[in-house]
Protein backbone atom coordinates (compact mmCIF):
# COMPACT_ATOMS: atom_id res chain seq x y z
CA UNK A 1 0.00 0.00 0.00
CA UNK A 2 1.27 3.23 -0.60
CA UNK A 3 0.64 5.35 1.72
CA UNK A 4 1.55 9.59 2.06
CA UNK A 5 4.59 9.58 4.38
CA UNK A 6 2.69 11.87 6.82
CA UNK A 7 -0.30 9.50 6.64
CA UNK A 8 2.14 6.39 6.89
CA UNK A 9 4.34 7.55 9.64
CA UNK A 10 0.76 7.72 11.58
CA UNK A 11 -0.50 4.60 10.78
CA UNK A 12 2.93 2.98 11.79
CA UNK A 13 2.62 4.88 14.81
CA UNK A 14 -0.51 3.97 15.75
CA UNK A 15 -0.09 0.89 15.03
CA UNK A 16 2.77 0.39 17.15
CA UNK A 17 0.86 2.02 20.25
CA UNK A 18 -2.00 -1.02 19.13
CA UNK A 19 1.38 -3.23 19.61
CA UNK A 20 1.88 -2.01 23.21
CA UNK A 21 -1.51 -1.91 24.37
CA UNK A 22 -1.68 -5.89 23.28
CA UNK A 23 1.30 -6.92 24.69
CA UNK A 24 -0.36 -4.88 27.77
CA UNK A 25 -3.48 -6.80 27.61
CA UNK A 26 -1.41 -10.38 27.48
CA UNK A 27 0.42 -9.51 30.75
CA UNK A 28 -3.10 -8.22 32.62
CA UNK A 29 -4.20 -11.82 31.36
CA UNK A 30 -1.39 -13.65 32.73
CA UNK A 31 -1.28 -11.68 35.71
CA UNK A 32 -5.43 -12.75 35.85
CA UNK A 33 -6.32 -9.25 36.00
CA UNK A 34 -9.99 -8.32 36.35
CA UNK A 35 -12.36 -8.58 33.82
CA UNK A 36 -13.58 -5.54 33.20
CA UNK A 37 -10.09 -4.17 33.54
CA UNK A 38 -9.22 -5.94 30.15
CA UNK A 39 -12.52 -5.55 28.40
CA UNK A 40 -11.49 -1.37 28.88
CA UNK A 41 -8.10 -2.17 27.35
CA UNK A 42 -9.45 -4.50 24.92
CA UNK A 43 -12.16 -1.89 23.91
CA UNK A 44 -9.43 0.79 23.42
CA UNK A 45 -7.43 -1.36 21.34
CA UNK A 46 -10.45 -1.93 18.93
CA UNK A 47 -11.69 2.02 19.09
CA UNK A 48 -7.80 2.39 17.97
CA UNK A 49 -7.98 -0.18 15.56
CA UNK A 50 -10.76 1.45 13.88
CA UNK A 51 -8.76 4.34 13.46
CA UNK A 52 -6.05 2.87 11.68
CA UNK A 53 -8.34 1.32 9.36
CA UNK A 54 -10.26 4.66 8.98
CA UNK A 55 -7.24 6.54 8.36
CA UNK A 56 -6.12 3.78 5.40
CA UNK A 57 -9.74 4.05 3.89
CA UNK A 58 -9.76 7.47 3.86
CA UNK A 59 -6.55 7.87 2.29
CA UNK A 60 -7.41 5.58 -0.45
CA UNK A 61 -10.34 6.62 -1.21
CA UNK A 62 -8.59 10.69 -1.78
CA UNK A 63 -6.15 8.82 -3.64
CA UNK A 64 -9.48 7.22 -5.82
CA UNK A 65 -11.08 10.57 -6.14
CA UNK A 66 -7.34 12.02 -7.22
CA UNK A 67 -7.54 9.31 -9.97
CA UNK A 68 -11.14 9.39 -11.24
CA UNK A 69 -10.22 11.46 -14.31
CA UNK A 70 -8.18 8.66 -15.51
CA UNK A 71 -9.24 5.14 -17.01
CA UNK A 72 -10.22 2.76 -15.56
CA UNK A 73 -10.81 5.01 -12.45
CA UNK A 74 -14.33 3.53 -12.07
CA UNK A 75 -13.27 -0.38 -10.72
CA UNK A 76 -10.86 1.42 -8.27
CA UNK A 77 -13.42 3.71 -6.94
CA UNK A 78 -15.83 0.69 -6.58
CA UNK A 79 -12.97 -1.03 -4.84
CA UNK A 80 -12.38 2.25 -2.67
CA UNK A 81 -16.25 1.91 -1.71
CA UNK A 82 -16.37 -1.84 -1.10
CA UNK A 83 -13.57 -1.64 1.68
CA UNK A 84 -15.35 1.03 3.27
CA UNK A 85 -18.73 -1.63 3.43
CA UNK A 86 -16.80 -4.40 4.89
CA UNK A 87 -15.17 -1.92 7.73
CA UNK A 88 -18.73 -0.35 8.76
């Protein structure tokens, strides 16, 4: 995928934080945290999840809309729309 370098370096970086906050999660499991303690972190890591993803989507999807005077335009654009379905 190819990414802007501002909007890559932010995905990366979120992405790593998602890294953390599972390895987090593993250790509050072994350690036989509480519950609800681990749903929170567990509900973070998908709320940042979600943000990764809606950062990628919306980047290719500019990059579509960039592209639609070109040929062929139309399949990518469909494409651009059909990720978007399966994320929501």
């Amino acid at each position: 995928m190819n990414l802007p370098e501002e909007a890559q370096r932010d995905v990366l970086a979120r992405l790593s934080r998602i890294e953390g906050q599972a390895r987090g999660v593993r250790g509050m499991i072994e350690e036989g945290r509480g519950c609800m303690d681990v749903v929170r972190q567990l509900a973070a890591m998908r709320a940042a999840i979600g943000k990764v993803a809606a950062a990628v989507i919306a980047e290719n999807l500019e990059e579509c809309v960039r592209r639609s005077t070109t040929e062929g335009a139309e399949a990518e654009l469909k494409q651009a729309k059909q990720a978007l379905i399966e994320f929501v």
